[in-house]
C-alpha atoms as a PDB file:
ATOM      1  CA  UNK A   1     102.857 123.279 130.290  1.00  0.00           C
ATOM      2  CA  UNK A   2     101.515 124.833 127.023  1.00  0.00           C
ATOM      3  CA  UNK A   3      98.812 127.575 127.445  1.00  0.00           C
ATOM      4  CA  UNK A   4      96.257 128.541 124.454  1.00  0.00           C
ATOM      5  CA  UNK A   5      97.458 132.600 124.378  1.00  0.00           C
ATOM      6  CA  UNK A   6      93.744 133.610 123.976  1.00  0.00           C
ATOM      7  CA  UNK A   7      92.602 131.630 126.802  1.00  0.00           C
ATOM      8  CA  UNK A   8      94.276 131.118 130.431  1.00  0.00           C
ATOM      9  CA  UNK A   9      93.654 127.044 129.725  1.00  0.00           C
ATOM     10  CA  UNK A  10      96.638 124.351 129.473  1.00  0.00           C
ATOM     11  CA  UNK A  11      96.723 123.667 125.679  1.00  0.00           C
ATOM     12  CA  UNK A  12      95.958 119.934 126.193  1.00  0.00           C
ATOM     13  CA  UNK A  13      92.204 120.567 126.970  1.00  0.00           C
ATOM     14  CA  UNK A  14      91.954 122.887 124.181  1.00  0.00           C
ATOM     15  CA  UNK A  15      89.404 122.078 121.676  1.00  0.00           C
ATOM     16  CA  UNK A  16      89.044 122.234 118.093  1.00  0.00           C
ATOM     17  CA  UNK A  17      86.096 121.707 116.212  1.00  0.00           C
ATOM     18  CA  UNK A  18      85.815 119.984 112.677  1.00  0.00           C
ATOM     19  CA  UNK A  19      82.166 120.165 110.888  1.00  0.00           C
ATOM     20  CA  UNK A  20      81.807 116.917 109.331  1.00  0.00           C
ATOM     21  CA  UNK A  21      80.894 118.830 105.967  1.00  0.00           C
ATOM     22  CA  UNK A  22      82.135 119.654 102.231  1.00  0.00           C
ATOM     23  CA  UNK A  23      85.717 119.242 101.872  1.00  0.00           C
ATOM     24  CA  UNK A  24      85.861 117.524 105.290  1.00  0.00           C
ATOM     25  CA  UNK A  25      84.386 114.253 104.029  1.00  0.00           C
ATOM     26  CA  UNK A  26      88.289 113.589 102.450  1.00  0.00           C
ATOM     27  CA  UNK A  27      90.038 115.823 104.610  1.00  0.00           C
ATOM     28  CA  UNK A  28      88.437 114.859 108.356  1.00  0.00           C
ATOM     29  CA  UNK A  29      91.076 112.477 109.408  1.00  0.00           C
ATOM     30  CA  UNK A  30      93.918 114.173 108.084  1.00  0.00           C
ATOM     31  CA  UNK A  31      93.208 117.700 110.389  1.00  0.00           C
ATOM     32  CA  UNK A  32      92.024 115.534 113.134  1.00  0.00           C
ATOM     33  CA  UNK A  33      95.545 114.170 113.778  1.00  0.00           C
ATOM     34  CA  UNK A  34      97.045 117.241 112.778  1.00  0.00           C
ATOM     35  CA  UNK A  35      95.278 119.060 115.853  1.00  0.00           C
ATOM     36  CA  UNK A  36      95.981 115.988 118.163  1.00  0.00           C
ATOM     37  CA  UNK A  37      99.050 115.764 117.275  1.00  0.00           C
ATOM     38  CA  UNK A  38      99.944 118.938 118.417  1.00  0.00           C
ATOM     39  CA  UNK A  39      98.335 118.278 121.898  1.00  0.00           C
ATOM     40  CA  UNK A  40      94.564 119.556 121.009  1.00  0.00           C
ATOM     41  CA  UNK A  41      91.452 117.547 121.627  1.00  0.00           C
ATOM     42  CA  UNK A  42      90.023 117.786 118.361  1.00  0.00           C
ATOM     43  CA  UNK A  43      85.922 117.421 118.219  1.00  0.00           C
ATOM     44  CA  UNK A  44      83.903 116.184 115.327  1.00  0.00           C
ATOM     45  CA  UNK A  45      80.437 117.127 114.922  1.00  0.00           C
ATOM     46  CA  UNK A  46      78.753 113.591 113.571  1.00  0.00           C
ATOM     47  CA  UNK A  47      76.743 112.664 110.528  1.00  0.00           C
ATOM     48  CA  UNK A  48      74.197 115.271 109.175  1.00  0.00           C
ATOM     49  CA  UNK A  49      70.943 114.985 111.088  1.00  0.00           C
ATOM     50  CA  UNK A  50      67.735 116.779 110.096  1.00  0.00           C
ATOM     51  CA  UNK A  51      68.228 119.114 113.018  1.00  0.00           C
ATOM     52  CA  UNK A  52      71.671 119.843 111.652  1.00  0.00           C
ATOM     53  CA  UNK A  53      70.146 120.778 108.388  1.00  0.00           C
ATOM     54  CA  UNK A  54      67.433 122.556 108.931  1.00  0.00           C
ATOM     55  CA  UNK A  55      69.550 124.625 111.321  1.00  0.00           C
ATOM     56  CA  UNK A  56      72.150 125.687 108.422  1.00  0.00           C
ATOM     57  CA  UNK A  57      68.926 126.513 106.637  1.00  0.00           C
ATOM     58  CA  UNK A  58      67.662 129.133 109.055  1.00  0.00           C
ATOM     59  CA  UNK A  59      71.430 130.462 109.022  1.00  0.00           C
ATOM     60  CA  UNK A  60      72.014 130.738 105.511  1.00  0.00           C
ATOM     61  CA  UNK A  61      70.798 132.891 102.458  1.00  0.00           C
ATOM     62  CA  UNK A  62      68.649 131.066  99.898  1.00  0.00           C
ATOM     63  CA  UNK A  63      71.218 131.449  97.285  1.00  0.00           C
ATOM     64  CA  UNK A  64      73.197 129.202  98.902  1.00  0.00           C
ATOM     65  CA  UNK A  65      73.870 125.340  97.954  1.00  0.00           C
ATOM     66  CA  UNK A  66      72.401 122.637  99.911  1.00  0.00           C
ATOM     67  CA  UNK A  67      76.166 121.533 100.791  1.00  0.00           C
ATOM     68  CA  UNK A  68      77.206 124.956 102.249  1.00  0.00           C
ATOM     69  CA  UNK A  69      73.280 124.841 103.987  1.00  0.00           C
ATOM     70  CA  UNK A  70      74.530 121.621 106.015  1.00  0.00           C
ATOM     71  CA  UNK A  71      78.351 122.239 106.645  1.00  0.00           C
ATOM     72  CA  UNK A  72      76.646 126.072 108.215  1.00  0.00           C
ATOM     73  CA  UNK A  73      74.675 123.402 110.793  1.00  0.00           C
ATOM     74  CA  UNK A  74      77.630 121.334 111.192  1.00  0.00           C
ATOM     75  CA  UNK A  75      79.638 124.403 112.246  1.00  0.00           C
ATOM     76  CA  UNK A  76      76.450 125.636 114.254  1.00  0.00           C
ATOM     77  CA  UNK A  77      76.275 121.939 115.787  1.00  0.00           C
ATOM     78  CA  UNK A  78      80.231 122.628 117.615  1.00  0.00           C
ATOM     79  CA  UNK A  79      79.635 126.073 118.631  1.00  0.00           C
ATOM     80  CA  UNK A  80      78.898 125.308 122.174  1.00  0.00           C
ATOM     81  CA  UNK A  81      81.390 122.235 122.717  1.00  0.00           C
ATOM     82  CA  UNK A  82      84.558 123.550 121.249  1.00  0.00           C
ATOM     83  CA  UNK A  83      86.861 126.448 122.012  1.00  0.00           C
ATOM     84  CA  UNK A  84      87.159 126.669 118.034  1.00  0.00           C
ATOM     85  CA  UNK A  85      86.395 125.541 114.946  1.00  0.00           C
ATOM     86  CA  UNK A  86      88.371 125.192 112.463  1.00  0.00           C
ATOM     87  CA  UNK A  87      87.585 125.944 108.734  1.00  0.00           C
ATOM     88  CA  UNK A  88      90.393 125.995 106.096  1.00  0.00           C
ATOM     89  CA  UNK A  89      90.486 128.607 103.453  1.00  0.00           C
ATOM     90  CA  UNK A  90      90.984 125.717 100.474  1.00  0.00           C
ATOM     91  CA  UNK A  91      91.997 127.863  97.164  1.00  0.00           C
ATOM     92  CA  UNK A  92      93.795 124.318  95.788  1.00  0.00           C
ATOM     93  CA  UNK A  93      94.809 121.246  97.229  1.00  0.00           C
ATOM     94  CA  UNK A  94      97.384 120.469  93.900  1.00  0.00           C
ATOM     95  CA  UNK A  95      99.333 122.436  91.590  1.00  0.00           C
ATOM     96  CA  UNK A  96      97.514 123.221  88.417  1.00  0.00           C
ATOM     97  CA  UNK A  97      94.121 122.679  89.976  1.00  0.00           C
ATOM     98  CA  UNK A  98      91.416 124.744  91.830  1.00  0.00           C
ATOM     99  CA  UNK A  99      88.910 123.675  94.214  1.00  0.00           C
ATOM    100  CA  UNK A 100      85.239 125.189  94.555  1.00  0.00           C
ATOM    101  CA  UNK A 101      85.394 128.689  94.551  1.00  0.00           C
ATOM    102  CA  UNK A 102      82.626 128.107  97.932  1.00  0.00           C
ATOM    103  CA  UNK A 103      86.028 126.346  99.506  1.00  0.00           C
ATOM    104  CA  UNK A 104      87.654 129.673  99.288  1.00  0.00           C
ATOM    105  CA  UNK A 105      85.285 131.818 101.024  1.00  0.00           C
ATOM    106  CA  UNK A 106      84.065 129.478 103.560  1.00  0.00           C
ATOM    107  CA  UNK A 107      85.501 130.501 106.571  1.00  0.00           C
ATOM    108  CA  UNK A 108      83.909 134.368 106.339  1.00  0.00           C
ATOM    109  CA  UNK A 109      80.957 133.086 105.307  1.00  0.00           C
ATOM    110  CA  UNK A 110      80.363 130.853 108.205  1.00  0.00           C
ATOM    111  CA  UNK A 111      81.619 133.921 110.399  1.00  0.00           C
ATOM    112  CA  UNK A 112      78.798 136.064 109.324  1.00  0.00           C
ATOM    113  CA  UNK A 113      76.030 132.940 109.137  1.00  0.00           C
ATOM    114  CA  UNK A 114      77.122 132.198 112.883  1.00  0.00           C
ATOM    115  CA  UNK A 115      77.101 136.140 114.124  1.00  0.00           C
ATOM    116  CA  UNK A 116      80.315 135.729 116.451  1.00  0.00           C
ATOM    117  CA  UNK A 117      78.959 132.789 118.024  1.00  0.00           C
ATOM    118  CA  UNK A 118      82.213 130.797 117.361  1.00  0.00           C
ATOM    119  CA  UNK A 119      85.558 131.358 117.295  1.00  0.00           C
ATOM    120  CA  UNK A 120      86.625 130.330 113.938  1.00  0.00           C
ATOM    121  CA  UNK A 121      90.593 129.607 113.265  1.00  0.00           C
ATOM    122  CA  UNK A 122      91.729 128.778 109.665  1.00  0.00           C
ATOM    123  CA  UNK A 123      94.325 127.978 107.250  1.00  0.00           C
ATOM    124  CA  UNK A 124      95.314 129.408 103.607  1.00  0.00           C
ATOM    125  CA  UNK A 125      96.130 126.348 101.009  1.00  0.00           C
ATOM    126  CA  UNK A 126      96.726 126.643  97.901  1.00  0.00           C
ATOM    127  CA  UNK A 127      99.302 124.401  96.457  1.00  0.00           C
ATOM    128  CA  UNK A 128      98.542 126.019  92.550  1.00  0.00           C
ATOM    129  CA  UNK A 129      99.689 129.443  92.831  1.00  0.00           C
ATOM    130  CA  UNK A 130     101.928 129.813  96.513  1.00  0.00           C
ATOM    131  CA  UNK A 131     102.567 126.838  98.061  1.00  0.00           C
ATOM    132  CA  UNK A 132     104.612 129.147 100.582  1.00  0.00           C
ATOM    133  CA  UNK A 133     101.094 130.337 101.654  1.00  0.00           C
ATOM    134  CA  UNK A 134     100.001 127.110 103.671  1.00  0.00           C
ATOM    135  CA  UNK A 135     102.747 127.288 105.860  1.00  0.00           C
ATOM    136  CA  UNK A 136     102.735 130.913 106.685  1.00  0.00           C
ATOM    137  CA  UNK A 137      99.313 130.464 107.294  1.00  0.00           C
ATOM    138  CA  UNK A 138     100.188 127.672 110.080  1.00  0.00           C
ATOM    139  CA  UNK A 139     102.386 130.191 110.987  1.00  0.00           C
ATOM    140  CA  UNK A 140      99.917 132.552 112.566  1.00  0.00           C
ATOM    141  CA  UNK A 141      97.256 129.017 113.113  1.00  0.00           C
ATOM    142  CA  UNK A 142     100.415 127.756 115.736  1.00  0.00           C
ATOM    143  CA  UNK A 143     100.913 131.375 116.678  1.00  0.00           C
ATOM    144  CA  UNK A 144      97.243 131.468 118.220  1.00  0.00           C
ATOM    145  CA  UNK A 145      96.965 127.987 120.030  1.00  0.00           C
ATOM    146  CA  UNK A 146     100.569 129.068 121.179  1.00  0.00           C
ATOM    147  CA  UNK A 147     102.268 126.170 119.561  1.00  0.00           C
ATOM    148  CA  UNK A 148     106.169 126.980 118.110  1.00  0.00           C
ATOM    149  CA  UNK A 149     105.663 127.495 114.206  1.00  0.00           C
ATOM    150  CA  UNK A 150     108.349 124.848 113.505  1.00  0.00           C
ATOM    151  CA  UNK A 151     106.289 121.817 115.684  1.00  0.00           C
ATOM    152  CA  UNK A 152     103.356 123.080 113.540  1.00  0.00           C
ATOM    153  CA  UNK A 153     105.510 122.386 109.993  1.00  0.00           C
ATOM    154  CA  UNK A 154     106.874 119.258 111.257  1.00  0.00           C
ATOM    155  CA  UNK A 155     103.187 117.727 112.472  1.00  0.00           C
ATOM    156  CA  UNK A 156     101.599 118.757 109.399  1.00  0.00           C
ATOM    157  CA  UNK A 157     104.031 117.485 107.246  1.00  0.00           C
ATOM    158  CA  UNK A 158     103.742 114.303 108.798  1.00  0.00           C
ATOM    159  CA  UNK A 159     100.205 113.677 108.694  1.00  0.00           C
ATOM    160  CA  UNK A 160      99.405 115.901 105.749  1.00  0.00           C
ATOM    161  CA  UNK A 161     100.414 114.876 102.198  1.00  0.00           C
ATOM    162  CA  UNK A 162      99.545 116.885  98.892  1.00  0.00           C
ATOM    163  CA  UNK A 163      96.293 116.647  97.572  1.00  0.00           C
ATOM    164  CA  UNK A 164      94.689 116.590 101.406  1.00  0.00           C
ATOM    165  CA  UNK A 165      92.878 113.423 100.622  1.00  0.00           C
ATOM    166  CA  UNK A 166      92.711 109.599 100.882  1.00  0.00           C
ATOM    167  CA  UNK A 167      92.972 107.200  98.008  1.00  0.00           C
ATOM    168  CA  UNK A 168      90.392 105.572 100.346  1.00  0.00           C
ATOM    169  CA  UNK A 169      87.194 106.485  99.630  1.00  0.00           C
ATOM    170  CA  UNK A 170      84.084 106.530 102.484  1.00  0.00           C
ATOM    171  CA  UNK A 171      82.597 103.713 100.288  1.00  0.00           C
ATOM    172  CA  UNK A 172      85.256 101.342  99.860  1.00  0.00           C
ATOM    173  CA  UNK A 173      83.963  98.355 101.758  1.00  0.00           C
ATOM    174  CA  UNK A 174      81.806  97.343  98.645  1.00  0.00           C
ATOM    175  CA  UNK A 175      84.487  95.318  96.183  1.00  0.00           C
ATOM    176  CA  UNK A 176      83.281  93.859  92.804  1.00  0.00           C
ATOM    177  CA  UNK A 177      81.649  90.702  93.203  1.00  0.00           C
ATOM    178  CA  UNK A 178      81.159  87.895  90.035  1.00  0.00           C
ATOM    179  CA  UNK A 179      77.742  88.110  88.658  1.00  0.00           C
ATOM    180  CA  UNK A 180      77.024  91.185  90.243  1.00  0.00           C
ATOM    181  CA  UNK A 181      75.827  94.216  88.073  1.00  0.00           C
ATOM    182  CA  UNK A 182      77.916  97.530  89.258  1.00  0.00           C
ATOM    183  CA  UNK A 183      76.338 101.322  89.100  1.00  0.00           C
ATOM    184  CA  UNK A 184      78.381 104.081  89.396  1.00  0.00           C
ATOM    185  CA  UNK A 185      76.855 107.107  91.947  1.00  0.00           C
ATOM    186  CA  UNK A 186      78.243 109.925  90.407  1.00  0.00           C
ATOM    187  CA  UNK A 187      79.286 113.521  92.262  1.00  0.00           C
ATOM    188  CA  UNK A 188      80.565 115.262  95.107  1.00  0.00           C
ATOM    189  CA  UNK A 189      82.145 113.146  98.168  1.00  0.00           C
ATOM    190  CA  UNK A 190      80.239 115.514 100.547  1.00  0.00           C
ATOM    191  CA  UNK A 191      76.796 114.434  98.786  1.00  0.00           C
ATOM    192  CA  UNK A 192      76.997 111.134  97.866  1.00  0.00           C
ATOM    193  CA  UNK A 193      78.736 109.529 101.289  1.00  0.00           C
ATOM    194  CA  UNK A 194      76.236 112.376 103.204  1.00  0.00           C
ATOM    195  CA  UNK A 195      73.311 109.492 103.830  1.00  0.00           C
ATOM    196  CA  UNK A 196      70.720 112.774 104.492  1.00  0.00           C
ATOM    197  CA  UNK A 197      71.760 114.717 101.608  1.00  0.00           C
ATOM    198  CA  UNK A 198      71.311 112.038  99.113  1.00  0.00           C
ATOM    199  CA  UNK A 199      68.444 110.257 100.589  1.00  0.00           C
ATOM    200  CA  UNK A 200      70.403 107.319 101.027  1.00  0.00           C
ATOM    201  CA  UNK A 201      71.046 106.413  97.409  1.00  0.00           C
ATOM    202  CA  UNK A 202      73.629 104.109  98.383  1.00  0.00           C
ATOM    203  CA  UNK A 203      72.239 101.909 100.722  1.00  0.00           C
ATOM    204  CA  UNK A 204      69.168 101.862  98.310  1.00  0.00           C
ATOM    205  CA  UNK A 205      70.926 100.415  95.595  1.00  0.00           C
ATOM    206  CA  UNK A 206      73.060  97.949  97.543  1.00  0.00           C
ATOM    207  CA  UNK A 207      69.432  97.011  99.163  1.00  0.00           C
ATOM    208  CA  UNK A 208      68.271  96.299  95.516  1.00  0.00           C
ATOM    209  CA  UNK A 209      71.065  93.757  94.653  1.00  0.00           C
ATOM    210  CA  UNK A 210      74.037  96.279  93.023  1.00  0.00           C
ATOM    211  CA  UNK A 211      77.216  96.945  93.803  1.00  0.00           C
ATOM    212  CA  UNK A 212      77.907 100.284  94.292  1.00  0.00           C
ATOM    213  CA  UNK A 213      81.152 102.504  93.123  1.00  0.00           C
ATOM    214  CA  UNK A 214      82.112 105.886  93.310  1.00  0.00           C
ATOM    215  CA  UNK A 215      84.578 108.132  91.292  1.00  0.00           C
ATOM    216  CA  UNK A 216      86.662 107.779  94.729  1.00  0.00           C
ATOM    217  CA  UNK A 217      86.872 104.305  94.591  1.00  0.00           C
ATOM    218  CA  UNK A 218      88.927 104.327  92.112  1.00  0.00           C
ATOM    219  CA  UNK A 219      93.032 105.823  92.810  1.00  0.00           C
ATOM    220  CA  UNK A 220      93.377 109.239  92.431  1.00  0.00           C
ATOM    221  CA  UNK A 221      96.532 108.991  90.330  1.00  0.00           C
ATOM    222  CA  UNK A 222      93.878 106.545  87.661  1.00  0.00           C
ATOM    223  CA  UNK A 223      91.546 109.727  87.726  1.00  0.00           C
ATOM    224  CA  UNK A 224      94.036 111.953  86.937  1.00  0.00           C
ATOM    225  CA  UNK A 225      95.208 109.455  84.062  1.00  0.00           C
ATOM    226  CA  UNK A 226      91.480 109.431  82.527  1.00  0.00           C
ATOM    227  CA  UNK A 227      90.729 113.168  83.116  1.00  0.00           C
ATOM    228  CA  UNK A 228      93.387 113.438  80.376  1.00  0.00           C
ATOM    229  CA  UNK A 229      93.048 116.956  78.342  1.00  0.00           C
ATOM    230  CA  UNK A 230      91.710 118.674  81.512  1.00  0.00           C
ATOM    231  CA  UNK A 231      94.809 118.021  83.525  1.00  0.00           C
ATOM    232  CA  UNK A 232      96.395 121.370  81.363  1.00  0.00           C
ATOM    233  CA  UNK A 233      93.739 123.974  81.970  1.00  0.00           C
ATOM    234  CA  UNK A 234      92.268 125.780  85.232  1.00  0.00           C
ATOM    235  CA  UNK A 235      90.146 123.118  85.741  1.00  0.00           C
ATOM    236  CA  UNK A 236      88.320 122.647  89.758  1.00  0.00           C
ATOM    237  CA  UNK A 237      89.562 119.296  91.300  1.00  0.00           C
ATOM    238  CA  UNK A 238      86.108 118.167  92.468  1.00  0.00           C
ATOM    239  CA  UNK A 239      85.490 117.963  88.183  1.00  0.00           C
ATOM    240  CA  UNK A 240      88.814 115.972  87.546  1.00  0.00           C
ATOM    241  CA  UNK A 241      88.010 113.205  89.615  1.00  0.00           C
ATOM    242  CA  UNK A 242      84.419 113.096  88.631  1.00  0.00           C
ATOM    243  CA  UNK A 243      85.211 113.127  85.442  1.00  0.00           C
ATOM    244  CA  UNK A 244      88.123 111.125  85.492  1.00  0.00           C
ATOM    245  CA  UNK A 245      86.745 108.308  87.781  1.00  0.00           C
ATOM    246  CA  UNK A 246      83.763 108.159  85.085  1.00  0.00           C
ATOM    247  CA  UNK A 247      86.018 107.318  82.511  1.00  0.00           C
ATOM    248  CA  UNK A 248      87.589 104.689  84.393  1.00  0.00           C
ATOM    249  CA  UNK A 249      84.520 103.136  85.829  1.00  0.00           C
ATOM    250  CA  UNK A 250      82.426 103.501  82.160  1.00  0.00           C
ATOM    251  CA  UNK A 251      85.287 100.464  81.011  1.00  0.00           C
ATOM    252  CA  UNK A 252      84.343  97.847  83.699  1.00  0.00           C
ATOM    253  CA  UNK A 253      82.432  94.822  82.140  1.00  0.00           C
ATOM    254  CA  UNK A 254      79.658  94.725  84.881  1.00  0.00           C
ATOM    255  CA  UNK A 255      78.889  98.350  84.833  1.00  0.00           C
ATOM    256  CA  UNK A 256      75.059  97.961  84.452  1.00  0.00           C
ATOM    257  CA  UNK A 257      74.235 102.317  84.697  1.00  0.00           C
ATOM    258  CA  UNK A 258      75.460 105.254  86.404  1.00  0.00           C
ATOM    259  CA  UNK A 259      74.192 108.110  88.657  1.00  0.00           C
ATOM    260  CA  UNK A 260      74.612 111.922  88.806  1.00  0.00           C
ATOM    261  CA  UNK A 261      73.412 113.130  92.042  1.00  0.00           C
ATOM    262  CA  UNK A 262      74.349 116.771  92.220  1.00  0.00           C
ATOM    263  CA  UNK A 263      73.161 119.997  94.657  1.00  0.00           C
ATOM    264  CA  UNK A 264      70.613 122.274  93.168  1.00  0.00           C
ATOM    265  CA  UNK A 265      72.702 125.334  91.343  1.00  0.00           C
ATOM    266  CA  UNK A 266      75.988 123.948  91.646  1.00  0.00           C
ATOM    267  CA  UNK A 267      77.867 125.957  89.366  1.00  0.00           C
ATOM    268  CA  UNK A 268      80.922 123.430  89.105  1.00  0.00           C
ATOM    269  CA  UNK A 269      78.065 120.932  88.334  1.00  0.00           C
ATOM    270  CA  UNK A 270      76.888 122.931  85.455  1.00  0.00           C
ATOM    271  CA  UNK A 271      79.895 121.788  83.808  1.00  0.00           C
ATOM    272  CA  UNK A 272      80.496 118.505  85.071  1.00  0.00           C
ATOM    273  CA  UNK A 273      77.397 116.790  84.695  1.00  0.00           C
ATOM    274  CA  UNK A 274      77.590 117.433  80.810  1.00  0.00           C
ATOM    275  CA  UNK A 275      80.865 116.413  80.481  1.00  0.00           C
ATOM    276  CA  UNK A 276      80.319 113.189  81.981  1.00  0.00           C
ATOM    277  CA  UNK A 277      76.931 112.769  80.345  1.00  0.00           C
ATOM    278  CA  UNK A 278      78.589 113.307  76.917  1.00  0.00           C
ATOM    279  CA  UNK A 279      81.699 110.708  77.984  1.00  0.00           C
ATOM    280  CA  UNK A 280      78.717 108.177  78.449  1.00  0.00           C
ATOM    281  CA  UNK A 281      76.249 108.625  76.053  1.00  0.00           C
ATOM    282  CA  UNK A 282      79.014 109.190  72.924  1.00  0.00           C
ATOM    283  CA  UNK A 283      80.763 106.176  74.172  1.00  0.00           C
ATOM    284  CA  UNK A 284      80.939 102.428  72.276  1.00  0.00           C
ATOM    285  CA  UNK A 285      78.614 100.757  75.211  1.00  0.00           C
ATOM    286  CA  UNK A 286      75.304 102.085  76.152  1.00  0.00           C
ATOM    287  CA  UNK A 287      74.817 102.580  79.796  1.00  0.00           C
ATOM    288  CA  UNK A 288      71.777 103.935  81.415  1.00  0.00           C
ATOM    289  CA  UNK A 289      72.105 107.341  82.890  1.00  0.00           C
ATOM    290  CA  UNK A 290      70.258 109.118  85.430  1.00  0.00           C
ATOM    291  CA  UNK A 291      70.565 112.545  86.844  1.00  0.00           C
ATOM    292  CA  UNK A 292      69.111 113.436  90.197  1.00  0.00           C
ATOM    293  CA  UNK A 293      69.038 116.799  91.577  1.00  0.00           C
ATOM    294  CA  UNK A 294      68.329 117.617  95.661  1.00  0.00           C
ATOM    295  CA  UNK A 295      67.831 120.558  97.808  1.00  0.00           C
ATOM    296  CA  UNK A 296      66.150 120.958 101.284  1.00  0.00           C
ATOM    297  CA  UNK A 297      62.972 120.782  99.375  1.00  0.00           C
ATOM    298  CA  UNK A 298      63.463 117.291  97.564  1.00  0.00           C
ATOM    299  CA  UNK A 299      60.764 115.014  98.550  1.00  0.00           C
ATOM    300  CA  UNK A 300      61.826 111.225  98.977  1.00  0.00           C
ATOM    301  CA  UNK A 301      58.849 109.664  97.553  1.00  0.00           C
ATOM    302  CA  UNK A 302      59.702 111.297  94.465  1.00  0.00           C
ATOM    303  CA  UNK A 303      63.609 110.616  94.244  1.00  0.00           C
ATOM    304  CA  UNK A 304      62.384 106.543  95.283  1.00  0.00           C
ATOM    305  CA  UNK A 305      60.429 106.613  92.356  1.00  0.00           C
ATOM    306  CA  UNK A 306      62.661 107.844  90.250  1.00  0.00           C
ATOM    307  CA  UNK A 307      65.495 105.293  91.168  1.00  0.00           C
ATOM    308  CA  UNK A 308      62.699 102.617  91.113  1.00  0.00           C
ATOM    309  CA  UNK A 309      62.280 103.613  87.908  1.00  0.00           C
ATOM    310  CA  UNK A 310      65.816 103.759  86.529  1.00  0.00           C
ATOM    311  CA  UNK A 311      66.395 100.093  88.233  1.00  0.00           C
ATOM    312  CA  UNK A 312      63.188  98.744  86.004  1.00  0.00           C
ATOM    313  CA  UNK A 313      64.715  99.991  82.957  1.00  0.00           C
ATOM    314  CA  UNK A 314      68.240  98.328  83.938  1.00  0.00           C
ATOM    315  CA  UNK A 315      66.773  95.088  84.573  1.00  0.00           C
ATOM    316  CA  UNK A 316      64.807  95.165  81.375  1.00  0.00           C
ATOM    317  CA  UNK A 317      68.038  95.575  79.684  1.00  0.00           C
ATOM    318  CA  UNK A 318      69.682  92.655  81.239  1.00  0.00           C
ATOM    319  CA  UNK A 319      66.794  90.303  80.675  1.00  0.00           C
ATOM    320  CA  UNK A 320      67.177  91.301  76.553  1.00  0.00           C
ATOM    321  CA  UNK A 321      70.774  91.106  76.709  1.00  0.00           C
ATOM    322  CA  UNK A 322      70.605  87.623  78.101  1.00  0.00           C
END
């Protein structure tokens, strides 16, 4: 029987926590085998509630972004129901590309919000500048749970494929339909598929009569193939496939507007949102375009209004186009 070497507890009722936050919302199912696959129970902490929230809140700075705020109360959320938590050190998940510089210092941050209340394990990846660095960092991951190094390779490399994400997106059980007008929700995964976090901007479109698609609807490869120019500089992955799965979505016949919903001071956002608001506004169609910004102070009778709004003026174009 395998023993955990910081615990005197057979490995098989070991568990490992996963906050259902930030790069987690691509990544969830892919670690979850990983640990169960190597004999861990691995625990995940649910949808955001308001509780969760507003406990990330109390543990984090204000300078931080709302995303961060809620994976902190995710993390929080596991602290008395796991024997760890895990929280990957994610520097890149390709070569050539960078994720969100938060990714990278995520696991010490959540060590200080949390004050030694949980015992955090991680993992170094970064496929852009060592690729040799993931697996020495499952090195000392395997080393802890006292799992052989080799098992660890061989499990990760089974479940585990480069890029650490689905071409499946959390939204795909909306397909096209004939007739029906299509807006494209703009932004992060772990904003726009987070039901709390973006006031349920999904649902409330589907609820007025749209079909809803995301940049991760569409195949990763196709974003790459529409980010284009960007593919050849030090560009952060999250802004690839927004602004690649714009492109691809701004050519669909039925596209009737789009939707930014982005984090109050996001700095990747900074960026992205004007790119993507110049690929649509300088384009040969016009679409409507809305931007929507959230924190823990948004209001939702505000943000309904504002979609309200936006749907009024999309519907007004329709009836003159007709």
């Amino acid at each position: 029987m395998r023993y955990d070497t910081n615990a005197t507890k057979p490995l098989e009722t070991v568990t490992v926590g996963i906050p259902e936050g930030l790069m987690f919302f691509e990544q969830k199912t892919l670690w979850k085998n990983f640990f169960e696959r190597l004999g861990c129970r691995a625990v995940c902490s649910g949808r955001t509630t308001r509780n969760i929230l507003n406990s990330g809140i109390n543990l984090c700075c204000n300078e931080t972004c709302l995303p961060v705020k809620a994976f902190a109360g995710h993390a929080a959320s596991l602290c008395d129901k796991t024997d760890y938590i895990f929280i990957p050190r994610c520097a890149s998940v390709c070569p050539h590309e960078k994720s969100c510089p938060k990714f990278c210092g995520l696991p010490d941050e959540m060590r200080i919000s949390l004050k030694g209340r949980a015992n955090i394990i991680s993992a170094d990846i970064d496929y852009n500048r060592d690729p040799q660095k993931t697996r020495k960092s499952l090195a000392s991951l395997s080393g802890r749970l006292g799992i052989p190094c080799k098992a660890a390779e061989l499990v990760f490399n089974g479940c585990v494929k480069p890029g650490l994400t689905a071409d499946i997106s959390p939204n795909a059980s909306g397909s096209m339909r004939l007739g029906v007008p299509v807006i494209a929700v703009l932004g992060h995964p772990y904003i726009i598929f987070d039901s709390l976090l973006s006031m349920g901007l999904i649902d409330k479109l589907r609820d007025a009569g749209y079909c809803v698609l995301t940049p991760y609807d569409v195949r990763r490869s196709v974003r790459r193939k529409y980010a284009g120019r960007f593919l050849s500089t030090s560009f952060f992955e999250t802004g690839l496939d927004i602004v690649g799965g714009t492109k691809a979505l701004y050519g669909l016949p039925q596209l009737a507007g789009m939707i930014y919903i982005s984090p109050f001071s996001c700095g990747v956002d900074s960026v992205v949102m004007e790119l993507t608001e110049r690929i649509i506004m300088r384009g040969p169609r016009h679409i409507p375009f809305l931007k929507l910004t959230v924190d823990e102070h948004s209001g939702e009778a505000g943000f309904n209004t504002r979609i309200e709004a936006f749907l009024d003026m999309i519907s007004g174009a329709r009836r003159k186009s007709i």
